[in-house]
Structure formats: C-alpha cells, structure tokens
N, C-alpha and C. Protein backbone atom coordinates (compact mmCIF):
# COMPACT_ATOMS: atom_id res chain seq x y z
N UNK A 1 -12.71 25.20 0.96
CA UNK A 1 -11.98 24.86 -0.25
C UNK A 1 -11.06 23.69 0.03
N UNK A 2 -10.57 22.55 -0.79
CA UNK A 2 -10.42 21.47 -0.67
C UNK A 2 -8.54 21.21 -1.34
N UNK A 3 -8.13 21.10 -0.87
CA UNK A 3 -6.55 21.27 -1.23
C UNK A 3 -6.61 19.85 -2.52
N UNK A 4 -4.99 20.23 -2.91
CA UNK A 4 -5.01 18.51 -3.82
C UNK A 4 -5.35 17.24 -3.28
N UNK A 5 -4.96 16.92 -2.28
CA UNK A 5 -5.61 15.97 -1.46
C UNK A 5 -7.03 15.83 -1.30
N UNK A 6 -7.27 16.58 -0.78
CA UNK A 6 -9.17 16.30 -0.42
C UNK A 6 -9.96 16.19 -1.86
N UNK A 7 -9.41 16.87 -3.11
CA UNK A 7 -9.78 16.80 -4.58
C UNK A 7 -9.72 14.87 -5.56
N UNK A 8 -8.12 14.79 -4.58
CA UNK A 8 -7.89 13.10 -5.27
C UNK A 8 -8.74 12.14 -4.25
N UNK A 9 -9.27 12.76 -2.98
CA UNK A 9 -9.68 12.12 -2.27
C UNK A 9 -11.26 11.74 -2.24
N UNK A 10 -11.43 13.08 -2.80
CA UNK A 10 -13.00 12.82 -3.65
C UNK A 10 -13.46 11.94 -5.02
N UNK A 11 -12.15 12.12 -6.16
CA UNK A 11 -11.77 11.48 -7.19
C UNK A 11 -12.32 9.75 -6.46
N UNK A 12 -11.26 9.59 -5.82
CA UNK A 12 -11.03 7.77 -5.07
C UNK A 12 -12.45 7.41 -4.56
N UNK A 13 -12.98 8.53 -3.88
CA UNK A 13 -14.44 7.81 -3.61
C UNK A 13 -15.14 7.99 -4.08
N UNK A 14 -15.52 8.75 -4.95
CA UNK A 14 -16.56 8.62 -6.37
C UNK A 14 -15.99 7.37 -7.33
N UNK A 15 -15.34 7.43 -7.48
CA UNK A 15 -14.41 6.05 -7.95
C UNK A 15 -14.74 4.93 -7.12
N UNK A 16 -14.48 4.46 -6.21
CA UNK A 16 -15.12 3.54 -5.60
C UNK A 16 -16.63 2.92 -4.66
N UNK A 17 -17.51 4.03 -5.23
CA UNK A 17 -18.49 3.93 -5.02
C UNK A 17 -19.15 3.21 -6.49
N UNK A 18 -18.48 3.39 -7.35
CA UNK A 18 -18.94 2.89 -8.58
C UNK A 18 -18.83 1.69 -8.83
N UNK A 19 -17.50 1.57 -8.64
CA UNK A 19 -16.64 0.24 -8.32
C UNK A 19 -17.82 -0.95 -7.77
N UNK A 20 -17.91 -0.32 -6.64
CA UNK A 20 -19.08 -0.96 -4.98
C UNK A 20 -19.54 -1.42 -6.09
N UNK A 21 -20.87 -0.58 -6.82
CA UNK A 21 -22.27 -0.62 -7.27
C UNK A 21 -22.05 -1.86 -8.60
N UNK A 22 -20.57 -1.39 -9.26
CA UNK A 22 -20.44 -3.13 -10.04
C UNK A 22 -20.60 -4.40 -9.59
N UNK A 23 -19.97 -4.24 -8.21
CA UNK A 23 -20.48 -5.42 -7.72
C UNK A 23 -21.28 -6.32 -7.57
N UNK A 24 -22.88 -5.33 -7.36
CA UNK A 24 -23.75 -6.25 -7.93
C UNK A 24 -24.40 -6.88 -8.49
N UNK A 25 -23.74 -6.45 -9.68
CA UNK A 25 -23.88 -7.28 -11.15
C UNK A 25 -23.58 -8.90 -11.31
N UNK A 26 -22.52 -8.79 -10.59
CA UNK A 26 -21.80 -10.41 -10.20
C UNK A 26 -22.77 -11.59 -9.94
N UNK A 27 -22.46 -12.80 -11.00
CA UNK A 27 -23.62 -13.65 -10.28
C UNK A 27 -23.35 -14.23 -9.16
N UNK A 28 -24.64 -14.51 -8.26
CA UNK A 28 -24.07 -14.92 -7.13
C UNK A 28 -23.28 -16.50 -6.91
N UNK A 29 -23.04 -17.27 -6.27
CA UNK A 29 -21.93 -18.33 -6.12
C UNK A 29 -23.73 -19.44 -5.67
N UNK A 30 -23.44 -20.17 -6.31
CA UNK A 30 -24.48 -21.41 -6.04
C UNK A 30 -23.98 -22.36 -5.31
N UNK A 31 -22.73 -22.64 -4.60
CA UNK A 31 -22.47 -23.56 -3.22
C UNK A 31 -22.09 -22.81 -2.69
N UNK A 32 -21.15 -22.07 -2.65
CA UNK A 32 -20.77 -21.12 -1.30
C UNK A 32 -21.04 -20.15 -0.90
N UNK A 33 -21.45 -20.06 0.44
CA UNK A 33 -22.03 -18.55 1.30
C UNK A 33 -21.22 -16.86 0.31
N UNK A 34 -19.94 -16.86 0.52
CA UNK A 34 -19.40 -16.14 -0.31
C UNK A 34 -19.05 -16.35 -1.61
N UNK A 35 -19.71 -15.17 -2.48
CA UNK A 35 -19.64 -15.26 -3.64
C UNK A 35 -18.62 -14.61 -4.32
N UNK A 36 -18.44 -14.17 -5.77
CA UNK A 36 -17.06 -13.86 -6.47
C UNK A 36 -16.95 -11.93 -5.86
N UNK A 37 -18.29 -11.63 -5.42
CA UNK A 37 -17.83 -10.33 -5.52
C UNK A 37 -17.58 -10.07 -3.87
N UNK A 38 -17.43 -10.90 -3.26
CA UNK A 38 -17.02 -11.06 -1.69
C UNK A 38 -15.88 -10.28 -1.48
N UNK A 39 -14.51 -10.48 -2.39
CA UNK A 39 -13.50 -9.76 -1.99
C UNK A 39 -13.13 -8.87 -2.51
N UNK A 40 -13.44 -8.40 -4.19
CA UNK A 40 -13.70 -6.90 -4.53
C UNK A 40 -14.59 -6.24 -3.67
N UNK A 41 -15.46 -6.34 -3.18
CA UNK A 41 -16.23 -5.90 -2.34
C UNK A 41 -15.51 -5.12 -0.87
N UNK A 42 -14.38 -5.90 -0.34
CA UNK A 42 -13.75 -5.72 0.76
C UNK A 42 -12.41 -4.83 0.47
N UNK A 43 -12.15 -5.24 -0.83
CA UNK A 43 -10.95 -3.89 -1.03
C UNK A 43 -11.33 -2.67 -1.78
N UNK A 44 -12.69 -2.63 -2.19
CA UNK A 44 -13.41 -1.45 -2.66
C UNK A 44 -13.49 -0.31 -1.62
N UNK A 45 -13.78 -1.44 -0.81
CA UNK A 45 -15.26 -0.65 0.80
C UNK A 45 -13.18 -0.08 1.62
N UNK A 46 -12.49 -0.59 1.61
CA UNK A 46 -10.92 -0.16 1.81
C UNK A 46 -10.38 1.07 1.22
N UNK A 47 -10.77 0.68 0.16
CA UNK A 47 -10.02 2.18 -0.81
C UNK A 47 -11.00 3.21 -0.34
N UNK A 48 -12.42 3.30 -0.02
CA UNK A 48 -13.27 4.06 0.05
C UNK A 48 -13.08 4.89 1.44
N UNK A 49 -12.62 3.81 2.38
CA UNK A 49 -12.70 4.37 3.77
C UNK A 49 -11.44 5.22 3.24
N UNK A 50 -10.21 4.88 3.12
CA UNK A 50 -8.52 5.36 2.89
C UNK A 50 -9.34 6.65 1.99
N UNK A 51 -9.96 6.83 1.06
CA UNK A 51 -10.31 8.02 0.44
C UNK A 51 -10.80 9.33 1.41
N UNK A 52 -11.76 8.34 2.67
CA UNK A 52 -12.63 9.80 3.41
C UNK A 52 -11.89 9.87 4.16
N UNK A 53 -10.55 9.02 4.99
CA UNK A 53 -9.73 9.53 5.30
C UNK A 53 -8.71 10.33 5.09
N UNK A 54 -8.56 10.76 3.38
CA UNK A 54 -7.74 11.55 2.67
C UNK A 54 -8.20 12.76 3.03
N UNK A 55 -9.37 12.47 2.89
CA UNK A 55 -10.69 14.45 2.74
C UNK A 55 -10.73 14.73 3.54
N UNK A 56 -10.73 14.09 4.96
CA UNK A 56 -10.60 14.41 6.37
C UNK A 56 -9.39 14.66 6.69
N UNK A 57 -8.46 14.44 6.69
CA UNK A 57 -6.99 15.30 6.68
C UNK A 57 -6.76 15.99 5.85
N UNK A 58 -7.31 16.05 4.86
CA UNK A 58 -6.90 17.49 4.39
C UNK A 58 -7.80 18.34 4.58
N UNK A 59 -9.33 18.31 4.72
CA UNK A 59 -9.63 19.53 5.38
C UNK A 59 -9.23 19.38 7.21
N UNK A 60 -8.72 18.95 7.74
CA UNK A 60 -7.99 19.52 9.07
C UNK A 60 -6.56 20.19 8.49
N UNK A 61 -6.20 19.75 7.49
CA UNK A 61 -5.38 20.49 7.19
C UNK A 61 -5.59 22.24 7.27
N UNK A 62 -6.68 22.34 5.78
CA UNK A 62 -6.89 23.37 5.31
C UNK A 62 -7.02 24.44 6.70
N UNK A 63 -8.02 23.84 7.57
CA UNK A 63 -8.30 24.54 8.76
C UNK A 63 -7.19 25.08 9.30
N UNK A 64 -5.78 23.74 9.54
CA UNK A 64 -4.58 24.12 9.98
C UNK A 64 -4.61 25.93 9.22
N UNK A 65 -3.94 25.88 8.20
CA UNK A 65 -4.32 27.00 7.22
C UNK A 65 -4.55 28.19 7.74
N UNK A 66 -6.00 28.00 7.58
CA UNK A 66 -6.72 29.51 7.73
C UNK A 66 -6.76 29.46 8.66
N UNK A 67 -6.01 28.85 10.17
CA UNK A 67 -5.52 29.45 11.85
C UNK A 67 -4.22 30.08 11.86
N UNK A 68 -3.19 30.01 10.80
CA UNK A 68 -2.20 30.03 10.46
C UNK A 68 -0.95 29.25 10.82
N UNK A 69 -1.24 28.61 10.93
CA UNK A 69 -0.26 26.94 12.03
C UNK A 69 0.87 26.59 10.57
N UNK A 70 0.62 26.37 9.56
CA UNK A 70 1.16 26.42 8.14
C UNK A 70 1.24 27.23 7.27
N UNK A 71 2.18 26.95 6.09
CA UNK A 71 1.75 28.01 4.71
C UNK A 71 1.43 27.42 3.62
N UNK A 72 0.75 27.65 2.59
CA UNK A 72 0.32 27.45 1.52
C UNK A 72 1.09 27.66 0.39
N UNK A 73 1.44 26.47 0.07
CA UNK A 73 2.92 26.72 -1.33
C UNK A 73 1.55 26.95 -2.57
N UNK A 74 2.51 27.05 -3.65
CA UNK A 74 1.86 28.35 -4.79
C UNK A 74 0.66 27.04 -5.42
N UNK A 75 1.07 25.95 -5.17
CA UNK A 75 -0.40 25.07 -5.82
C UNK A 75 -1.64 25.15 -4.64
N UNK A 76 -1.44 25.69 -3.83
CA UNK A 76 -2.69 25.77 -3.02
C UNK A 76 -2.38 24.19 -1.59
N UNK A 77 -1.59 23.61 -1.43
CA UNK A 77 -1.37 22.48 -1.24
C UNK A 77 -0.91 23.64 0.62
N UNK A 78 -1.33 22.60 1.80
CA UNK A 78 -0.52 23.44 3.45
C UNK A 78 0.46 22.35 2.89
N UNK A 79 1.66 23.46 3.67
CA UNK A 79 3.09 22.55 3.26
C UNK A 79 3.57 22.50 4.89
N UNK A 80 4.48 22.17 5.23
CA UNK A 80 4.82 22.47 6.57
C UNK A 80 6.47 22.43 6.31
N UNK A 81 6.83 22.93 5.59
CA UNK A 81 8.33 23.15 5.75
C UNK A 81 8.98 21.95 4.69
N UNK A 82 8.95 20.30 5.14
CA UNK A 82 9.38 19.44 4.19
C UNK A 82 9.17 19.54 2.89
N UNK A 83 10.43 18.87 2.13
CA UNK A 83 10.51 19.13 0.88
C UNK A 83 10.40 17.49 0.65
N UNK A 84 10.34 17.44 -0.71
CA UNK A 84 10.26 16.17 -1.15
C UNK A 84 11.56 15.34 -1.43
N UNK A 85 11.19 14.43 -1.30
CA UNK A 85 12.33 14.04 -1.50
C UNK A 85 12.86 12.84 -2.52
N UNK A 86 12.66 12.98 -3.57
CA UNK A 86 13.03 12.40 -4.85
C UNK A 86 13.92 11.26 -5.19
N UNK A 87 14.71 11.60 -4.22
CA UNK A 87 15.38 10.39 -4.36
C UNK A 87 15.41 8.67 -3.42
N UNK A 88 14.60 9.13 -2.45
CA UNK A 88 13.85 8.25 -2.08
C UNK A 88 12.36 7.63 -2.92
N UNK A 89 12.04 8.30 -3.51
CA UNK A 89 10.96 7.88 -4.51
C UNK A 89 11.68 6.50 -5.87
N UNK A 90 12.56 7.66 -6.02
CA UNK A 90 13.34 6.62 -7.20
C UNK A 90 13.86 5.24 -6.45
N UNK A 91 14.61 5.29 -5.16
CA UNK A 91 14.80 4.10 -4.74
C UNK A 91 13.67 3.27 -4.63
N UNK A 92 12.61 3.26 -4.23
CA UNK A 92 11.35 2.87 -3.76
C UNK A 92 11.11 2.30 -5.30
N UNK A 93 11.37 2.86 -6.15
CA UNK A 93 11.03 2.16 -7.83
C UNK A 93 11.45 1.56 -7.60
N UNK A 94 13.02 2.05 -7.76
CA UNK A 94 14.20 0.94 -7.99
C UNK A 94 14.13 -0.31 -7.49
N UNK A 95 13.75 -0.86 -6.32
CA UNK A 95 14.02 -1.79 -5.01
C UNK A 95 12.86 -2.60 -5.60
N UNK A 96 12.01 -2.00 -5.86
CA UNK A 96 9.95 -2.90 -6.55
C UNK A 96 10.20 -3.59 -7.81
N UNK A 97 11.20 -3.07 -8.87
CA UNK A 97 11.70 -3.19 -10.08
C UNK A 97 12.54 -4.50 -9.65
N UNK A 98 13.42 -4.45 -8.63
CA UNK A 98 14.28 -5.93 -8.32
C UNK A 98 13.34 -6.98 -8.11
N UNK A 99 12.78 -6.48 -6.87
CA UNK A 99 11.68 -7.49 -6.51
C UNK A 99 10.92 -8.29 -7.83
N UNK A 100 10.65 -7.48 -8.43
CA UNK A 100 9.75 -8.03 -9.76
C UNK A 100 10.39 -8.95 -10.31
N UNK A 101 12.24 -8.28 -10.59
CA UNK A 101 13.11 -9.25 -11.73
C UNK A 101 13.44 -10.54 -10.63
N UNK A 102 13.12 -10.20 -9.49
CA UNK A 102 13.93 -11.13 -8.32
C UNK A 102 12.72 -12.48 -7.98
N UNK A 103 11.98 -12.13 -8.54
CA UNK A 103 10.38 -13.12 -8.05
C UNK A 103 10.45 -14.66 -9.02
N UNK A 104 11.17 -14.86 -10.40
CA UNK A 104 11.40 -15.82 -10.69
C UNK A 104 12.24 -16.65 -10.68
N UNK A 105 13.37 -15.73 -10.13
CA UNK A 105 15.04 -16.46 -10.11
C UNK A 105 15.16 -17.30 -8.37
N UNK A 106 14.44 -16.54 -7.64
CA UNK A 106 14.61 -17.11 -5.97
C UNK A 106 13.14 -17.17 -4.96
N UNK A 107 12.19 -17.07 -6.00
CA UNK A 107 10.82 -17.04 -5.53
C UNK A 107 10.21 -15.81 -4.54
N UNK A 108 9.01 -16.40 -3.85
CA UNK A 108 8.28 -15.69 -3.61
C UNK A 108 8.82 -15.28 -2.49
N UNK A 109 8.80 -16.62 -1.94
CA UNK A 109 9.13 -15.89 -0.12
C UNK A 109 9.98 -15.36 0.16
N UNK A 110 11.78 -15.67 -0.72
CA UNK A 110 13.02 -15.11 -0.34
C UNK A 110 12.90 -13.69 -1.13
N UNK A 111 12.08 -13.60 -2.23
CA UNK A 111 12.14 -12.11 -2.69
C UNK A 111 11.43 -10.94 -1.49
N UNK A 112 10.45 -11.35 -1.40
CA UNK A 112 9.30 -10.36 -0.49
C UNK A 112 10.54 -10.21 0.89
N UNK A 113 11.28 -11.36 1.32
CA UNK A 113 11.65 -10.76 2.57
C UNK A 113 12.74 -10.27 2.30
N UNK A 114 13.73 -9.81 1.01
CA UNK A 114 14.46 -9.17 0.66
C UNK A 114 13.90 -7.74 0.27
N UNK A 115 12.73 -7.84 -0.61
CA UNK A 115 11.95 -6.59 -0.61
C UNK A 115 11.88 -5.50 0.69
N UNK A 116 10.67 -6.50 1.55
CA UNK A 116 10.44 -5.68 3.02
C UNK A 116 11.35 -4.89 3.65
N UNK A 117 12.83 -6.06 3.75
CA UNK A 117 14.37 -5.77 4.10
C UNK A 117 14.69 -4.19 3.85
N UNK A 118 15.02 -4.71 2.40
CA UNK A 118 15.37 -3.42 1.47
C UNK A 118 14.61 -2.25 1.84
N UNK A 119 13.53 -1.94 1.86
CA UNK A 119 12.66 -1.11 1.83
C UNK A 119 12.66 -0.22 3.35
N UNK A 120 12.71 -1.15 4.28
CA UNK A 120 12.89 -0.78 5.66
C UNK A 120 14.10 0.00 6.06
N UNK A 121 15.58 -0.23 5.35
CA UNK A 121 16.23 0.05 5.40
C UNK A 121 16.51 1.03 4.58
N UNK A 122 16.02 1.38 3.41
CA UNK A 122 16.10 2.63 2.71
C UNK A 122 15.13 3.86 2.91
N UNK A 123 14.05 3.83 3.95
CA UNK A 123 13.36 4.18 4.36
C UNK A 123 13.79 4.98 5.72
N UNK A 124 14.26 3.97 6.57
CA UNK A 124 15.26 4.68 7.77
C UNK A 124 15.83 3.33 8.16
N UNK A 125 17.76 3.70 7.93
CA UNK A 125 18.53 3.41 8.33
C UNK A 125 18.14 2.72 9.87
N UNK A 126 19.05 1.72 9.75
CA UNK A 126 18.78 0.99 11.85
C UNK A 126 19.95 1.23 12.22
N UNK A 127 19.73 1.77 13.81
CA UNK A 127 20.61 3.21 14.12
C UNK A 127 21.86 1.83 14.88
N UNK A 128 20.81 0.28 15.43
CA UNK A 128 21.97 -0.32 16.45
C UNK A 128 21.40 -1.71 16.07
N UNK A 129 21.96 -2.61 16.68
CA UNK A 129 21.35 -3.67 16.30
C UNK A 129 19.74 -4.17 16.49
N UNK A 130 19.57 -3.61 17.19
CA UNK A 130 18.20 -4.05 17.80
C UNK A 130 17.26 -3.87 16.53
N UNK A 131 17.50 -2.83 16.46
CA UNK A 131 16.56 -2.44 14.80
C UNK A 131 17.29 -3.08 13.19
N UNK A 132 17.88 -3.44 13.51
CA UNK A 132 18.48 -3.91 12.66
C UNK A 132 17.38 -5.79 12.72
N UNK A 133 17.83 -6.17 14.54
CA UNK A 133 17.31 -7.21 14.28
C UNK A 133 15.49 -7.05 14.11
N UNK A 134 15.31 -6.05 14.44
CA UNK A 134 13.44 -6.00 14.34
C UNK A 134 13.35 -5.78 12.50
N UNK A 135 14.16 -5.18 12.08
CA UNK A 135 14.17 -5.14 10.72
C UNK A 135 13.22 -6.41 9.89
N UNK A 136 14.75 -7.25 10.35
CA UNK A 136 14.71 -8.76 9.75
C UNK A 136 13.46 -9.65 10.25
N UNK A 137 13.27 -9.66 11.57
CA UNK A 137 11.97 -10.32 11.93
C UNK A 137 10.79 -9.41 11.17
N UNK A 138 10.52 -8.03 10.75
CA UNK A 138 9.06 -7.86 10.08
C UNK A 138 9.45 -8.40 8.24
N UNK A 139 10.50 -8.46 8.21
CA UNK A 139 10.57 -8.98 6.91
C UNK A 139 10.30 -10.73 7.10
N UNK A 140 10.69 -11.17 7.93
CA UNK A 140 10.17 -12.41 8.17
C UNK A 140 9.02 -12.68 7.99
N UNK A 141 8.82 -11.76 8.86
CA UNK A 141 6.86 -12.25 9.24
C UNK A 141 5.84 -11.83 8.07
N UNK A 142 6.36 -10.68 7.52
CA UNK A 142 5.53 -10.26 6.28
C UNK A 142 5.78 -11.28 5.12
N UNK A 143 6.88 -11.77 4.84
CA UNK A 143 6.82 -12.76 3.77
C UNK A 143 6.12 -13.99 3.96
N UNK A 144 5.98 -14.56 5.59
CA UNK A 144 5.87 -15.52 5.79
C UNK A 144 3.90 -15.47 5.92
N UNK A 145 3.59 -14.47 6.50
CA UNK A 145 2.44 -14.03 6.57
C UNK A 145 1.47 -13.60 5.00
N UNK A 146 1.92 -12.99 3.84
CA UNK A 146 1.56 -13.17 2.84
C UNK A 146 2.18 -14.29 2.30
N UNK A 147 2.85 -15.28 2.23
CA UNK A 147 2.68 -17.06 1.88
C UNK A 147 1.80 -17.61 2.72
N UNK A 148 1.19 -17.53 3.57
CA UNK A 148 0.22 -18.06 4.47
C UNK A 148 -0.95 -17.66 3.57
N UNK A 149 -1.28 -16.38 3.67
CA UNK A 149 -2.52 -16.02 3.33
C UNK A 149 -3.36 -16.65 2.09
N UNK A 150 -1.86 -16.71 1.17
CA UNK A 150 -2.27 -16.35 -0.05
C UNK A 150 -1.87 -17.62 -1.01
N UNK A 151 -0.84 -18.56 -0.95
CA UNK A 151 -0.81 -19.99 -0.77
C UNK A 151 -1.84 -20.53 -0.29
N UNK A 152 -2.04 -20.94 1.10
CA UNK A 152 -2.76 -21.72 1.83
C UNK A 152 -4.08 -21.05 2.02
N UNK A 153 -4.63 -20.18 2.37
CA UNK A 153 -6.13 -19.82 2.45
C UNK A 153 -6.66 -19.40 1.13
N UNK A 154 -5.93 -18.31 0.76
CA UNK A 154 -6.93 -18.31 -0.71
C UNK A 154 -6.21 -19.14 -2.08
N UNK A 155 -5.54 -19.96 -1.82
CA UNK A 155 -5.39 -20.94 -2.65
C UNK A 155 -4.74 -20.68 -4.03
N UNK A 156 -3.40 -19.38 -3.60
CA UNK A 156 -3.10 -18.52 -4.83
C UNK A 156 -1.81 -19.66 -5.07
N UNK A 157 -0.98 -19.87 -6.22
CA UNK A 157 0.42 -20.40 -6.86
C UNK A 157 0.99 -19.52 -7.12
N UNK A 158 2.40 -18.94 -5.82
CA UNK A 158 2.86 -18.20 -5.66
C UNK A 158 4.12 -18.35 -6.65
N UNK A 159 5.04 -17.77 -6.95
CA UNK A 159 6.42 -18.26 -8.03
C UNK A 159 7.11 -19.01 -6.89
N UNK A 160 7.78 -20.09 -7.56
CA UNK A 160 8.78 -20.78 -7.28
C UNK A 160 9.98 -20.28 -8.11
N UNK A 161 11.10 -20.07 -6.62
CA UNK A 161 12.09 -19.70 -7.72
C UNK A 161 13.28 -20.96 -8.65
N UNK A 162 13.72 -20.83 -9.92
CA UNK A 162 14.27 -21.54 -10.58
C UNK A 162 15.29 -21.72 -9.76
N UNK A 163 16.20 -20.26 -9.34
CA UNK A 163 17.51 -20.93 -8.44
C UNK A 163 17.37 -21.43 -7.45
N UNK A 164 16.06 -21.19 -6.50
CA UNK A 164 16.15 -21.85 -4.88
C UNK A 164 15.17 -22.63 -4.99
N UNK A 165 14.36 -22.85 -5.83
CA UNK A 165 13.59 -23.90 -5.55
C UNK A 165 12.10 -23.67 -4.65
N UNK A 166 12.15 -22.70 -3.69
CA UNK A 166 11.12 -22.17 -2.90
C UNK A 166 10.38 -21.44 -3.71
C-alpha cells in the first residue's frame, strides 16, 4: 500500500510520461541538431526521475512501517515524530513574493542573490561567521551562475533593474 507520497508520486509520473509522449509532436528544427522539444524533453525526463524517486522513498518508508521503526498518523502518511512547521512555509512565500516585487526595481542578479541570501538564512540561521560567509558566496554563485546560463547560453533577457541599472 502506497502512502500520500508514493500516490502524488505516481500522479507526477503518469503525468510526465504524457508530457514525454507530447513531445513528439514537435516539429523538428531544420538547421539545428537540437530541436524545440530538446529541453522540455530534459525537464520532463527530470520531473519523471524526482517522481520514481518519490515512490521509492515512500515505499522504504512504508516498509519502515510495517518493521515498526515509525508510526502512522491518522492519514495513513509514516510520520517520525516532526511536526510541520508553518511558519516557515509562510516565510518561504513571503521571501518569493519580494523577490518577484524586487525583480524590477534592482534586477535580476541583485534580487536572486538577495533571494538565495534570504532563504538560506531563514531556513537555518549561521551559527558563526564562516557560515555566514559560505552563505553569501552560494548566493553569489547561484545568481551569478543562473545569469550565466540563462543570459549568455540560452540567450534569455533577464530584468534590468530601474533603480540599479543591472
């Protein structure tokens, strides 16, 4: 028997097996080796793997289960003691919601590495500096690393912001 997980996890890959099979409807590209359905193709075949990896932890879960290693809260779901925690969810809105309002006023790159920032830090606190400074360098590198990608290789026009100009 398949907990909520292994159920949404079946959902996602029946879902993206369909997805796949649109793909090759797409006409193909008449100068270039890769065609339009090249990169739906690659975040399909992504969601699909992340799906059988859902079904596969949760039935090791379930197993957990019926060895008795966990307990089973009243939706059928192995729980292991943690509770949720809600108000980290709402921040996690909250912080995506700035980012969004924050993407035209100071652009792309200074928002995302305020995002990452934010997020890292509301996520778990940095206990000394060190993490504090590793903080700031993956927010670096992630902003700087999606402007690379996505600017310069796939040729996206990222926002410029009105106040900074970047």
């Amino acid at each position: 028997m398949l907990g909520r997980d292994g159920i949404a996890g079946l959902v996602c890959l029946a879902l993206s097996i369909g997805l796949f099979m649109l793909t090759f409807r797409l006409p193909p590209a008449a100068m270039i080796p890769i065609g339009p359905a090249f990169y739906p193709r690659v975040v399909i075949l992504l969601f699909g793997l992340l799906s059988v990896i859902l079904i596969v932890l949760d039935l090791r879960a379930m197993r957990g289960v019926r060895s008795g290693s966990t307990t089973v809260a009243a939706t059928g779901t192995p729980t292991t003691g943690a509770q949720p925690n809600y108000r980290l969810v709402l921040a996690t809105f909250v912080e995506f919601g700035l980012y969004i309002a924050l993407l035209p006023l100071i652009g792309f790159r200074l928002s995302t590495f305020l995002f990452v920032l934010a997020l890292e830090v509301t996520l778990e606190w940095p206990r000394d500096a060190r993490r504090w400074a590793l903080a700031v360098v993956i927010g670096i590198a992630t902003s700087a690393a999606c402007y690379f990608v996505f600017e310069n290789y796939l040729s996206v026009l990222l926002p410029r912001g009105t106040w900074s100009g970047m």
